[in-house]
C-alpha atoms as a PDB file:
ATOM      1  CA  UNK A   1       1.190   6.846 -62.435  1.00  0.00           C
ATOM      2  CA  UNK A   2       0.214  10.158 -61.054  1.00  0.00           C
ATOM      3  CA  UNK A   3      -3.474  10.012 -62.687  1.00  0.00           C
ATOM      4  CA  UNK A   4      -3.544   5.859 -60.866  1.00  0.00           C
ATOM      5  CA  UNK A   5      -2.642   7.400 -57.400  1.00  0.00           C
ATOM      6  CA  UNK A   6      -5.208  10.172 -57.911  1.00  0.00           C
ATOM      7  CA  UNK A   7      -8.164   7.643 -58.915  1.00  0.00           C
ATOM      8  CA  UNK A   8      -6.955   5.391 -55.885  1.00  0.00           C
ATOM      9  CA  UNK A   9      -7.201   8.836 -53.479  1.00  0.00           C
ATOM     10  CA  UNK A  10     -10.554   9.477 -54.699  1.00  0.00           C
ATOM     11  CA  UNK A  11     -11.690   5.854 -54.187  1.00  0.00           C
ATOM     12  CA  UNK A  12      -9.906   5.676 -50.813  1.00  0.00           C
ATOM     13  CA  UNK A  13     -11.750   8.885 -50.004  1.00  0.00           C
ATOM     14  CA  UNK A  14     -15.205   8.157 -51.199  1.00  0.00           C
ATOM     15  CA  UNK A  15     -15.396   4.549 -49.345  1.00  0.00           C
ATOM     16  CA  UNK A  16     -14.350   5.972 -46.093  1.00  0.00           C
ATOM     17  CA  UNK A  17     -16.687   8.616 -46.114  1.00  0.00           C
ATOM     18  CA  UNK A  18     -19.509   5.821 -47.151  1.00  0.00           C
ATOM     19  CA  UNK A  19     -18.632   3.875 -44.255  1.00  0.00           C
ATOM     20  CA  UNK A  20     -18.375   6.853 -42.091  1.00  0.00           C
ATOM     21  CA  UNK A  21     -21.802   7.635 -43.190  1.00  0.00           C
ATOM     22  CA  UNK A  22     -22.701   4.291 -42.247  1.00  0.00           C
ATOM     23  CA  UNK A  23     -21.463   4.179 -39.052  1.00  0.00           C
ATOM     24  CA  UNK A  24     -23.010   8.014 -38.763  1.00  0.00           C
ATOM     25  CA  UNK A  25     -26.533   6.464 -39.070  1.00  0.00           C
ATOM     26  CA  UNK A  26     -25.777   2.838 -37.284  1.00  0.00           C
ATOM     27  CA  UNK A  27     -24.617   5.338 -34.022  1.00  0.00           C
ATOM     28  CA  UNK A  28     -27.783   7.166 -33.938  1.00  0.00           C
ATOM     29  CA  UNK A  29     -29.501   7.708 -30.222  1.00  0.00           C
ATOM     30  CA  UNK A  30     -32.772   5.705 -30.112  1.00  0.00           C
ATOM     31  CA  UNK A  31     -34.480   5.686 -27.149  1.00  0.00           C
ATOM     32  CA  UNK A  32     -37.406   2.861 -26.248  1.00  0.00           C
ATOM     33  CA  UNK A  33     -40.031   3.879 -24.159  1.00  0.00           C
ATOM     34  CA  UNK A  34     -41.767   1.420 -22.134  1.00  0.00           C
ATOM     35  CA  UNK A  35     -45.190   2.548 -20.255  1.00  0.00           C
ATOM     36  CA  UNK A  36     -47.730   0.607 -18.216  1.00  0.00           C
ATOM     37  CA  UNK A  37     -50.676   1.781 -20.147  1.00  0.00           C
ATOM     38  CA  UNK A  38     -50.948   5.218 -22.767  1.00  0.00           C
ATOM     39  CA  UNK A  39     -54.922   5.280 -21.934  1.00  0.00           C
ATOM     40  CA  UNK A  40     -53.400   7.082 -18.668  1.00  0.00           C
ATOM     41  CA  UNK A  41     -52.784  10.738 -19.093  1.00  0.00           C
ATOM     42  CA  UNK A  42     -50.130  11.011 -16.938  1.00  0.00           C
ATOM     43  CA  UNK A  43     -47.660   8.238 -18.836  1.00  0.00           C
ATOM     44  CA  UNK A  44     -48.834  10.816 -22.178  1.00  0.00           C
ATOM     45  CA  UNK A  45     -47.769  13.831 -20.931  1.00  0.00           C
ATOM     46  CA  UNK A  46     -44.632  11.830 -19.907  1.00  0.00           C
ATOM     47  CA  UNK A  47     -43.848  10.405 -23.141  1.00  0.00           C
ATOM     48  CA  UNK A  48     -44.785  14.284 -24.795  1.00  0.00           C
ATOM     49  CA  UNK A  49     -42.078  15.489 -22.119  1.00  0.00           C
ATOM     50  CA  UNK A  50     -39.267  13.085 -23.577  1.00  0.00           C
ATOM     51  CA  UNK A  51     -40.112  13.287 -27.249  1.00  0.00           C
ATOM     52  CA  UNK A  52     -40.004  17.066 -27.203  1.00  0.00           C
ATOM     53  CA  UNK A  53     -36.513  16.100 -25.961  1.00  0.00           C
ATOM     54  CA  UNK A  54     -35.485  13.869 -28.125  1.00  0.00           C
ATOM     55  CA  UNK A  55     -36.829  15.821 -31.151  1.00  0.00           C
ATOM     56  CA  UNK A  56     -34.678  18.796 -29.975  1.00  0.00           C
ATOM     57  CA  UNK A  57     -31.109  16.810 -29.377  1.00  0.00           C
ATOM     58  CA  UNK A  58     -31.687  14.572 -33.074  1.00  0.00           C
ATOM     59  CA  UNK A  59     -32.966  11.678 -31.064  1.00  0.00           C
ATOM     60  CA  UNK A  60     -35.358   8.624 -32.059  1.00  0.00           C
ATOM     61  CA  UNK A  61     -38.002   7.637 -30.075  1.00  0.00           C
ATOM     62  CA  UNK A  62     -40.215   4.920 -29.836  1.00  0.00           C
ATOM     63  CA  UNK A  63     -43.191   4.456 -27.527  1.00  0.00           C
ATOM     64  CA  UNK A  64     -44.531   0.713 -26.674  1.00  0.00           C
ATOM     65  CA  UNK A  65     -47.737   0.326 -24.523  1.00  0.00           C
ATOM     66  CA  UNK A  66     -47.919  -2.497 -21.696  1.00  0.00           C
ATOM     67  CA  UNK A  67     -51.220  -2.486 -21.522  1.00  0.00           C
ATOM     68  CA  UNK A  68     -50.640  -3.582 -17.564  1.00  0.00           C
ATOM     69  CA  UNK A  69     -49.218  -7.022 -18.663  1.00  0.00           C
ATOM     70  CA  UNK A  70     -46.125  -7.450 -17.107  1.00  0.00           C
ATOM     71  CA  UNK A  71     -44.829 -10.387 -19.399  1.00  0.00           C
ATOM     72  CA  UNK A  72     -45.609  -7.963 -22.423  1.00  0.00           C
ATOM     73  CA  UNK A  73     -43.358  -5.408 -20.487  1.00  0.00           C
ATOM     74  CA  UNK A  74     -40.649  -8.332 -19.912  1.00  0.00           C
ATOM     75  CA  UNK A  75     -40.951  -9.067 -23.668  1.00  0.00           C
ATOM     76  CA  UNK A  76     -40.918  -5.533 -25.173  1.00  0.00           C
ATOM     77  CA  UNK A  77     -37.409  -5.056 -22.875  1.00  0.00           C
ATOM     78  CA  UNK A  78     -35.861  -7.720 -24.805  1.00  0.00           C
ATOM     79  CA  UNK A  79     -37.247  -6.327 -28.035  1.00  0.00           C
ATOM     80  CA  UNK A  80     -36.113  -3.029 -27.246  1.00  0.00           C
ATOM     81  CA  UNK A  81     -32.285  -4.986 -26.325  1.00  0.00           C
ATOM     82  CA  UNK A  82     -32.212  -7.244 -30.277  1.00  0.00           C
ATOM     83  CA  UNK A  83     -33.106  -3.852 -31.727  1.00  0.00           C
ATOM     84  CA  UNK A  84     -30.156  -2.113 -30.359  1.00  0.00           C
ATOM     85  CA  UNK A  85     -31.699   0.762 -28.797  1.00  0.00           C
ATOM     86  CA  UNK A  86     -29.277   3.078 -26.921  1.00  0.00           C
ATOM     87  CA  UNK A  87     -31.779   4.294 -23.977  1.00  0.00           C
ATOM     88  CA  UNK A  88     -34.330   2.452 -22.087  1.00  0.00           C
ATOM     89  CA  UNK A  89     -36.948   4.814 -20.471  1.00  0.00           C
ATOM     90  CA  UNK A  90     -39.965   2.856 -18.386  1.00  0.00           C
ATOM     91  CA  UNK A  91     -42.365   3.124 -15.621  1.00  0.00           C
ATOM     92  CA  UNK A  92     -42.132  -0.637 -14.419  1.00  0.00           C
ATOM     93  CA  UNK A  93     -45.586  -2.796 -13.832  1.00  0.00           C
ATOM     94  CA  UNK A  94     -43.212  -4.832 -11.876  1.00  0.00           C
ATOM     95  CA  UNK A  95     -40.524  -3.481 -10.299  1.00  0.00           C
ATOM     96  CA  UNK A  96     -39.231  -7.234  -9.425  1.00  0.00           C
ATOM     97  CA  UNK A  97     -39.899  -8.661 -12.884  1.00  0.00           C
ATOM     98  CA  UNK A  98     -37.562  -6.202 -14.684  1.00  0.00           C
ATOM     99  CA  UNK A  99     -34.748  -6.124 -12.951  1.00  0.00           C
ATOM    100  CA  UNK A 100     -32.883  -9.540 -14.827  1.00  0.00           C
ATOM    101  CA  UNK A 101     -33.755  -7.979 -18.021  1.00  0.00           C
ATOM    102  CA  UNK A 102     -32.286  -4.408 -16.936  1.00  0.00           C
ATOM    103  CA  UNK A 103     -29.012  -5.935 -16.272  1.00  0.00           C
ATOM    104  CA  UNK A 104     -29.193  -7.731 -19.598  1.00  0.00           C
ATOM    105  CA  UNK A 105     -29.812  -4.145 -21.227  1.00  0.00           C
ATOM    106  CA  UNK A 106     -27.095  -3.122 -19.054  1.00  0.00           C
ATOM    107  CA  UNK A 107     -24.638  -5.757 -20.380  1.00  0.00           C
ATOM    108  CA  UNK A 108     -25.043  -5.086 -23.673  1.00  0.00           C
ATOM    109  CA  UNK A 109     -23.944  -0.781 -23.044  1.00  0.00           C
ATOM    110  CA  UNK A 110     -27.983   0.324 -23.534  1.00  0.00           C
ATOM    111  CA  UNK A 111     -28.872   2.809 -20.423  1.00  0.00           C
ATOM    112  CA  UNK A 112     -31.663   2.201 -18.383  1.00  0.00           C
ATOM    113  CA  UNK A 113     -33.818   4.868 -16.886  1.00  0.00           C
ATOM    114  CA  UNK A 114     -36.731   4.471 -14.435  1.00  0.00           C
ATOM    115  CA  UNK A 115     -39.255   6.541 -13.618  1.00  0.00           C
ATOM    116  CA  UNK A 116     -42.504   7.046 -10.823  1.00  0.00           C
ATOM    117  CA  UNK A 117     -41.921   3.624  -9.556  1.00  0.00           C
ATOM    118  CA  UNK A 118     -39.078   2.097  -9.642  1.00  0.00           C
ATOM    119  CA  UNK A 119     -36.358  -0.194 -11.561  1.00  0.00           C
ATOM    120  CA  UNK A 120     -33.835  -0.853  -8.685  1.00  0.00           C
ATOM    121  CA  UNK A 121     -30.858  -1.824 -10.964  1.00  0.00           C
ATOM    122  CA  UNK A 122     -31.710   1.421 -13.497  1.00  0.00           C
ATOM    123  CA  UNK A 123     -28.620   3.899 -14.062  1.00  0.00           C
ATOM    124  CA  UNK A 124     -31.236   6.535 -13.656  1.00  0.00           C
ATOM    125  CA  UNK A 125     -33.992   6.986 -11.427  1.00  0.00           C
ATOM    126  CA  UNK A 126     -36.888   9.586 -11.144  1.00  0.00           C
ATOM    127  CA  UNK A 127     -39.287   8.597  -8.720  1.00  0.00           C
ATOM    128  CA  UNK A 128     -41.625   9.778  -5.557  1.00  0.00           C
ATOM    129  CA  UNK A 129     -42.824   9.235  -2.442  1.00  0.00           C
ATOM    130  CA  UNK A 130     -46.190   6.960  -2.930  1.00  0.00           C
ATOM    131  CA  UNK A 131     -47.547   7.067   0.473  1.00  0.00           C
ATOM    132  CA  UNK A 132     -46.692  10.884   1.153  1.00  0.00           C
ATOM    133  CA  UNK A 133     -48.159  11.367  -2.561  1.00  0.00           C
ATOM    134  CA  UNK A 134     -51.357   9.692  -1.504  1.00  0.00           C
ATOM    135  CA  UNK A 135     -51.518  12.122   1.436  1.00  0.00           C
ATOM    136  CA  UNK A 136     -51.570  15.245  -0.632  1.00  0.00           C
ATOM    137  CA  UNK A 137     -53.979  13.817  -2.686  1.00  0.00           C
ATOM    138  CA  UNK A 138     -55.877  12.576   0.429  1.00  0.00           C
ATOM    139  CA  UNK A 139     -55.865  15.874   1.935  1.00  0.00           C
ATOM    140  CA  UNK A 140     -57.388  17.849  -0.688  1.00  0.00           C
ATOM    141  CA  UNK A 141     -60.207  16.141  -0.366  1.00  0.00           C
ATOM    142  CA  UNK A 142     -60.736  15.690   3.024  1.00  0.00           C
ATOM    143  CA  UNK A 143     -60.217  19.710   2.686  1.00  0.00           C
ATOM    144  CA  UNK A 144     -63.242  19.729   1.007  1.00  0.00           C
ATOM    145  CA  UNK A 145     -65.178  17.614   3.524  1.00  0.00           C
ATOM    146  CA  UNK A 146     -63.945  19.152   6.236  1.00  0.00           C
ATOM    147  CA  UNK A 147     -64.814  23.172   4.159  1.00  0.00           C
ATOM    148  CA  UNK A 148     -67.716  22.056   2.171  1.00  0.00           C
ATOM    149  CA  UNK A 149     -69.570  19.289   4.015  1.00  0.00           C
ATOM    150  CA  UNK A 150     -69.583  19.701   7.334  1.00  0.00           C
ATOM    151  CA  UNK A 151     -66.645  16.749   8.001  1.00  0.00           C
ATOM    152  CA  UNK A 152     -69.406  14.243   6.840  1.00  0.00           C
ATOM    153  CA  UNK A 153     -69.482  12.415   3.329  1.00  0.00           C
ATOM    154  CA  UNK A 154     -69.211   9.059   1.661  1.00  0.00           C
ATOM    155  CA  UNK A 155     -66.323   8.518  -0.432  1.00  0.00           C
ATOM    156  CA  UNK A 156     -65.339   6.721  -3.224  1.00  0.00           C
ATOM    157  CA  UNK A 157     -61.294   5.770  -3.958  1.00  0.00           C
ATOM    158  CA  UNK A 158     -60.442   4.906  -7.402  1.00  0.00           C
ATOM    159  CA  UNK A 159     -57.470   3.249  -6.627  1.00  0.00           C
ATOM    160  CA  UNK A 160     -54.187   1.522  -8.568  1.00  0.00           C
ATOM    161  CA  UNK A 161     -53.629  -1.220  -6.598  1.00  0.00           C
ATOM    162  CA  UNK A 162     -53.310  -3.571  -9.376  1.00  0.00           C
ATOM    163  CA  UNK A 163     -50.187  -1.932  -8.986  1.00  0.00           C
ATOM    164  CA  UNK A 164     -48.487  -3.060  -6.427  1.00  0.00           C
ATOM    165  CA  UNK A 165     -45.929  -0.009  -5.970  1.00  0.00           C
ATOM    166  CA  UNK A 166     -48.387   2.297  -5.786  1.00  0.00           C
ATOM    167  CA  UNK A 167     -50.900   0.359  -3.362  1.00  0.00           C
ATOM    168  CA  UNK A 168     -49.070   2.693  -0.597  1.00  0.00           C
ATOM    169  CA  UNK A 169     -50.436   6.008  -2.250  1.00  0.00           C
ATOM    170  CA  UNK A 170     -54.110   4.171  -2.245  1.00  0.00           C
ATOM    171  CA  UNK A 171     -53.308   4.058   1.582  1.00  0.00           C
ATOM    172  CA  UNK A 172     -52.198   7.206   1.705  1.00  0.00           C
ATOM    173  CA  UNK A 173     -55.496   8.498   1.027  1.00  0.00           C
ATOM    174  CA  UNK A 174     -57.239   6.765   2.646  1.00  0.00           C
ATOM    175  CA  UNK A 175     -55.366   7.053   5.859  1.00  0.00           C
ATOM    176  CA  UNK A 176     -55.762  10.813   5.927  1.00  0.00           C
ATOM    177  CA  UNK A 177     -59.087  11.184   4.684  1.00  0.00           C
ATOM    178  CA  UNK A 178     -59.743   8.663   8.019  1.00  0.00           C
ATOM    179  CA  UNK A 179     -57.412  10.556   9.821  1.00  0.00           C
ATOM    180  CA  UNK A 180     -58.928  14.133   9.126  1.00  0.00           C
ATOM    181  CA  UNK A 181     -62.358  13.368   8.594  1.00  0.00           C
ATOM    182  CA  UNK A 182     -63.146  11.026  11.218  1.00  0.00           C
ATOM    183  CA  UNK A 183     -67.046  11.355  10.200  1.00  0.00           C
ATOM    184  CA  UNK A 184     -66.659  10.303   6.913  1.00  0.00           C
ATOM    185  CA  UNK A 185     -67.116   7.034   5.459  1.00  0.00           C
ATOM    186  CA  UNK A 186     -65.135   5.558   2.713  1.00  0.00           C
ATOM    187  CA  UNK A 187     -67.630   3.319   1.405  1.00  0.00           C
ATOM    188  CA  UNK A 188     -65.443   1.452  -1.381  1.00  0.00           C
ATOM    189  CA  UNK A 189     -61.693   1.300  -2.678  1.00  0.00           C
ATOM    190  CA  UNK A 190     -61.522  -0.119  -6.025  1.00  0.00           C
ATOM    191  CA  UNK A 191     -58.721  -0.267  -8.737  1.00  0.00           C
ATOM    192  CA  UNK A 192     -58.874   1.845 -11.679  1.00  0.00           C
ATOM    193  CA  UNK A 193     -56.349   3.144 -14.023  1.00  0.00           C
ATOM    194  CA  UNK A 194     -58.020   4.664 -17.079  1.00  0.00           C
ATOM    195  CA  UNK A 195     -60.842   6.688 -17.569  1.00  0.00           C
ATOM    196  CA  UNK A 196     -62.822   4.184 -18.898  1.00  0.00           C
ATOM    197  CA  UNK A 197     -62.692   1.578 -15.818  1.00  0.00           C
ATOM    198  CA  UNK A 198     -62.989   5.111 -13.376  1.00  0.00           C
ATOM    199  CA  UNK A 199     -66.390   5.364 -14.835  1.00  0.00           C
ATOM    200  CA  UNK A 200     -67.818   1.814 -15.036  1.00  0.00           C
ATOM    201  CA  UNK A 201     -66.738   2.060 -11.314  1.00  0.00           C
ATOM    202  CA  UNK A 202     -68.221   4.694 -10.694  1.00  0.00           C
ATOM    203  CA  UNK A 203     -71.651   3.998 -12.480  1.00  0.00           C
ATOM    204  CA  UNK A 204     -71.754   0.555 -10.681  1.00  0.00           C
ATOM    205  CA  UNK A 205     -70.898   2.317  -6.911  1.00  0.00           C
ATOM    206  CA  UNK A 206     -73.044   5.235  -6.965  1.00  0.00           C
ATOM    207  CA  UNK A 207     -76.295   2.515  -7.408  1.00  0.00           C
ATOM    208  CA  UNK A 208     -75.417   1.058  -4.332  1.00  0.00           C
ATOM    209  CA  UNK A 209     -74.543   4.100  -2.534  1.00  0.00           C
ATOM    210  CA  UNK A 210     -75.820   6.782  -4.095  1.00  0.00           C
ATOM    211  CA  UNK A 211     -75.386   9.503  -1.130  1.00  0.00           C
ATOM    212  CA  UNK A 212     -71.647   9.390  -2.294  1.00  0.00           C
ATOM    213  CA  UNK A 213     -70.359  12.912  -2.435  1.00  0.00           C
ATOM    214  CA  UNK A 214     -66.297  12.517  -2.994  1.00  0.00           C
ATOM    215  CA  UNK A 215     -64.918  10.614  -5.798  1.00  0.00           C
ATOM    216  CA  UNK A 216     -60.924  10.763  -5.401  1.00  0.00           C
ATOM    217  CA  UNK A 217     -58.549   9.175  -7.302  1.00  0.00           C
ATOM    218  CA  UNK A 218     -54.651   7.933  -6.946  1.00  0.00           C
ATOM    219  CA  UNK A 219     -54.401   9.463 -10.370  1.00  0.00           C
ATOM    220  CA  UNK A 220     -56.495  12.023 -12.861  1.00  0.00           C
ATOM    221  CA  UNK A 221     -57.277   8.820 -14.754  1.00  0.00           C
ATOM    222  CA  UNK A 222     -59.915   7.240 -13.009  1.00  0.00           C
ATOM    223  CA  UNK A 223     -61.418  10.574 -11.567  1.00  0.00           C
ATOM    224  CA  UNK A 224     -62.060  11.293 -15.510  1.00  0.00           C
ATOM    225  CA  UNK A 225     -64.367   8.678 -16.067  1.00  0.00           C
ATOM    226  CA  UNK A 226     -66.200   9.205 -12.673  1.00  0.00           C
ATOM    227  CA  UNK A 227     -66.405  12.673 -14.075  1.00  0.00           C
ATOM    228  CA  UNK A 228     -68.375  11.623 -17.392  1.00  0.00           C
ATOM    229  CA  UNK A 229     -70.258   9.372 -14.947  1.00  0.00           C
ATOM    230  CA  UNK A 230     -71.189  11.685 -12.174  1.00  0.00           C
ATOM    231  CA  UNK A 231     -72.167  14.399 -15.120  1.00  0.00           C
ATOM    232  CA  UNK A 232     -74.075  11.464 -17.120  1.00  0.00           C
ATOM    233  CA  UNK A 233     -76.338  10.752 -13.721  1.00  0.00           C
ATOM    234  CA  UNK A 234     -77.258  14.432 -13.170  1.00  0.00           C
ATOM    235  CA  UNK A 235     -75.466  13.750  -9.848  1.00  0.00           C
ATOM    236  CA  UNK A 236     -72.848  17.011 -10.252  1.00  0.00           C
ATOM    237  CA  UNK A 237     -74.388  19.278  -7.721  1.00  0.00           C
ATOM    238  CA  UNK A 238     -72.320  22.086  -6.393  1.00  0.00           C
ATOM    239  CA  UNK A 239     -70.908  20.375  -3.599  1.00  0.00           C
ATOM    240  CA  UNK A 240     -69.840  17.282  -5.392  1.00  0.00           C
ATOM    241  CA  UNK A 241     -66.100  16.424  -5.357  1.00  0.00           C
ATOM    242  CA  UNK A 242     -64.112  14.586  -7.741  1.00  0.00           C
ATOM    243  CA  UNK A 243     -60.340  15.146  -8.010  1.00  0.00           C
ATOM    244  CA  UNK A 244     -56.762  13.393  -8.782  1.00  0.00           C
ATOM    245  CA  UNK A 245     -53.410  13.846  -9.008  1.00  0.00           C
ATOM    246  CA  UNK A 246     -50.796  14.309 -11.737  1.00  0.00           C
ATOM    247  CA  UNK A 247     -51.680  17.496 -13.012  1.00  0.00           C
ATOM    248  CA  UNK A 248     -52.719  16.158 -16.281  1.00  0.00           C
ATOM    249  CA  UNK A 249     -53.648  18.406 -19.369  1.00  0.00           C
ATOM    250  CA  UNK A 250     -57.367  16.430 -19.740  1.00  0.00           C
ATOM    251  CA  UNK A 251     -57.672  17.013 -15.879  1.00  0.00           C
ATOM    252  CA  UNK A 252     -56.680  20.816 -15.748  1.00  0.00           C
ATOM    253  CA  UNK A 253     -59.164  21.139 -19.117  1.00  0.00           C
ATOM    254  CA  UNK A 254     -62.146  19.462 -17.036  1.00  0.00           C
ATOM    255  CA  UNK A 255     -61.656  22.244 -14.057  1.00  0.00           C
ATOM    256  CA  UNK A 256     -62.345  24.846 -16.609  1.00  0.00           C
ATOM    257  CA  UNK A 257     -65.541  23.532 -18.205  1.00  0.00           C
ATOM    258  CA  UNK A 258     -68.859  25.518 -16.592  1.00  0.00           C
ATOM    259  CA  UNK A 259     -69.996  23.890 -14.133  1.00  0.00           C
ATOM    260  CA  UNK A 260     -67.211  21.718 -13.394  1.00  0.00           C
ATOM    261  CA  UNK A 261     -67.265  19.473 -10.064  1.00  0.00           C
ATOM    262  CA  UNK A 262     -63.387  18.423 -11.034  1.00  0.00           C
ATOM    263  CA  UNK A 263     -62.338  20.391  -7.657  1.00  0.00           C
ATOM    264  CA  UNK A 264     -58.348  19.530  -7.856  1.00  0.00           C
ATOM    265  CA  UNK A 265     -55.426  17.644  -8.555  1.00  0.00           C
ATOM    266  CA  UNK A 266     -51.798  17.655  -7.450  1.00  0.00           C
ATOM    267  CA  UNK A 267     -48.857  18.836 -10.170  1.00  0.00           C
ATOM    268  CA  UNK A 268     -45.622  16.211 -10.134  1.00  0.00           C
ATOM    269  CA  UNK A 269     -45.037  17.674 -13.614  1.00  0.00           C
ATOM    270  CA  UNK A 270     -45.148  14.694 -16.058  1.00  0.00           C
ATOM    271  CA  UNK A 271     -43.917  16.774 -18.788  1.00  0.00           C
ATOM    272  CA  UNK A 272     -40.883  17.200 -16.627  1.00  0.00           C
ATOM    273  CA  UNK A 273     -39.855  14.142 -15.747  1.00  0.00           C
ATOM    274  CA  UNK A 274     -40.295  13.345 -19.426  1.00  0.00           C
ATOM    275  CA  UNK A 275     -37.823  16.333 -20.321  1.00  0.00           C
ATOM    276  CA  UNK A 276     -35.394  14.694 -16.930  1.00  0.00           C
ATOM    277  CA  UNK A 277     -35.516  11.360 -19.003  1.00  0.00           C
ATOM    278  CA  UNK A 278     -33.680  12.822 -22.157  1.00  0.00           C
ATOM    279  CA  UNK A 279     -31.236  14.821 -20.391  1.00  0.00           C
ATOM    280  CA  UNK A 280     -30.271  12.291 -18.137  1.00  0.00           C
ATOM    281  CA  UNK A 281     -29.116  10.287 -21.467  1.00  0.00           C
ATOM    282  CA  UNK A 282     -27.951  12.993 -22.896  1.00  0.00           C
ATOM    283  CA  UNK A 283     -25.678  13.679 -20.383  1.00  0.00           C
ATOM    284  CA  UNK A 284     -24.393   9.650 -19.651  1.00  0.00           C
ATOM    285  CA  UNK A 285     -23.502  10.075 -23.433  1.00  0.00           C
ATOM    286  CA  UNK A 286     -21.845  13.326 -23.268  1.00  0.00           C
ATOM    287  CA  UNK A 287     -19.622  12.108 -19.932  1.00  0.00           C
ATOM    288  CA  UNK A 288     -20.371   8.731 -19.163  1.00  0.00           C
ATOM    289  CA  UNK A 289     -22.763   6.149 -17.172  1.00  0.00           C
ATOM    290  CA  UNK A 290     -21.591   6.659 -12.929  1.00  0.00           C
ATOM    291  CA  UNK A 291     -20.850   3.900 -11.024  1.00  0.00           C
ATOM    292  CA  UNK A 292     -24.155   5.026  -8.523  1.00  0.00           C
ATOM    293  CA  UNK A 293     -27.424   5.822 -10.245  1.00  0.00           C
ATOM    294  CA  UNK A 294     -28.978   9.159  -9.326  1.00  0.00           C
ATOM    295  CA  UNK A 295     -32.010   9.495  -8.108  1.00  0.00           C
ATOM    296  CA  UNK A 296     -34.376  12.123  -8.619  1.00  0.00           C
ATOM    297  CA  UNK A 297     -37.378  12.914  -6.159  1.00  0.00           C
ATOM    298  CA  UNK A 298     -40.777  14.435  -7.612  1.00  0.00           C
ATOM    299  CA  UNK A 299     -42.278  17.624  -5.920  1.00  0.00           C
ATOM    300  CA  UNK A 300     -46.148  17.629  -4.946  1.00  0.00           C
ATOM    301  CA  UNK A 301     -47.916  20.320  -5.523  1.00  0.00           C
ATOM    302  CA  UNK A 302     -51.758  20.689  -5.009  1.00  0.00           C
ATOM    303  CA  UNK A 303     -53.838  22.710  -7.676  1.00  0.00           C
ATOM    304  CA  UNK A 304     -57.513  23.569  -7.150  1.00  0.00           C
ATOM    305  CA  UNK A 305     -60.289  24.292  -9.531  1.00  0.00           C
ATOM    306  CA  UNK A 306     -60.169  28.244  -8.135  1.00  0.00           C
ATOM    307  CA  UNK A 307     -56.814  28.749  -8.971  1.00  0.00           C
ATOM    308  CA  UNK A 308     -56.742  26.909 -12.287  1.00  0.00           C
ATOM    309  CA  UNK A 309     -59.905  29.442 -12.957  1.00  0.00           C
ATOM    310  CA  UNK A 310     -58.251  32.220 -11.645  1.00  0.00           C
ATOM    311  CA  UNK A 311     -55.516  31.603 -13.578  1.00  0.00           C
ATOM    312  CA  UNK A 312     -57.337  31.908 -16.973  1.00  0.00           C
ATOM    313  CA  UNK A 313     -58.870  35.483 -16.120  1.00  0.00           C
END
């Protein structure tokens, strides 16, 4: 009898700690990241930010690109929801378009976390100011203008205003380059989010006005393919502007190169708000979702080519 009962402890024993194991693995943290577009810089250093997070607390992630279609985005929210992620993290295409699938995420206990523009229905929120961000960037270059070029240039905006939260930081600039440089003409504002389309617009602006002397961007993205452009049409002469914002590793790396017209950027640390992500979950599952969502403003902070330089002495 006593040898039964011992054989029935041991099986009793070894099945729950199966399904304990089990449920070990079936209640482990994945987080889905959704991003407009990975050919950006910015939404990489982002992502880097929050896996370096989740690698450090035991936490899965996995990345999905948009590619700018916002019925992909729609689509790879529900994906993320049958797959029984635990965290959503995304920079909406449309802030509208995800908000019935956020409270479908919502419904089924998976936290939702927004960041740059904004999911208004997100438990978490880390986002900016787009039309002060726009004058930062805006006001480096008119800086240069105003320092370099005697208050008179033609300018070039690569914009994002397929985009239609960030349209405001497009006006941004352009208001206070107009504003501070009332000499200057802005002599096109086109959309371009990736390096690639920066430099096909760039190529295709500087034949029809090829005086242009500033090339800024709402981003680093498109300022790094006007860079490969400008230095491609032996156009980088030593008062030649191009700069961005966003800080971005490839952006920082072009300042340093000899030569370099990249004049500067503005830091909202990516990598950050990456890192922000991943504690933010971290701490809903440590004590709970709140009622109100937080929100979490991003700091501007201009960098120019002489301090990044200055920097590396």
């Amino acid at each position: 009898m006593k040898k039964l009962l011992a054989i029935l402890l041991v099986t009793v024993i070894s099945v729950s700690l199966l399904y304990s194991g089990v449920y070990a693995e079936e209640k482990k943290v994945i987080v889905g990241m959704s991003v407009p577009q990975l050919a950006n810089p910015y939404f990489v250093s982002v992502m880097n930010g929050l896996q370096d997070k989740c690698d450090e607390l035991g936490y899965q992630l996995i990345t999905v690109d948009a590619g700018y279609d916002v019925a992909k985005q729609v689509s790879d929210f529900e994906n993320f929801g049958n797959q029984g992620v635990t965290a959503v993290v995304s920079c909406p295409i449309d802030s509208n378009a995800l908000i019935p699938v956020t409270d479908q995420l919502k419904e089924k206990g998976i936290i939702v976390v927004s960041f740059a523009q904004i999911i208004e229905n997100a438990n978490a929120i880390f986002t900016l100011d787009e039309y002060a961000y726009g004058v930062v960037i805006g006001t480096n270059a008119a800086t240069w203008i105003n320092e370099k070029l005697d208050g008179k240039a033609e300018v070039l905006i690569i914009s994002q205003d397929n985009v239609e939260a960030v349209v405001a930081r497009g006006d941004g600039i352009q208001d206070t380059i107009t504003k501070l440089c009332p000499e200057a003409t802005i002599v096109a504002r086109q959309a371009g989010d990736n390096p690639t389309k920066g430099m096909e617009i760039t190529e295709n602006i500087m034949q029809q006005f090829p005086n242009v002397k500033v090339i800024t961007g709402n981003n680093d993205s498109g300022p790094l393919g006007a860079y490969e452009a400008i230095i491609g049409m032996g156009k980088a002469t030593d008062d030649f502007y191009i700069g961005g914002g966003d800080a971005t590793p490839e952006a920082i790396a072009k300042m340093k190169e000899e030569g370099s017209i990249y004049r500067a950027t503005v830091d909202i640390q990516p990598y950050v708000t990456g890192q922000d992500c991943g504690n933010i979950i971290h701490e809903f599952l440590q004590n709970g979702v709140p009622e109100e969502a937080p929100v979490g403003y991003f700091t501007f902070k201009p960098i120019w080519q002489a301090d990044v330089l200055a920097e590396g002495n």
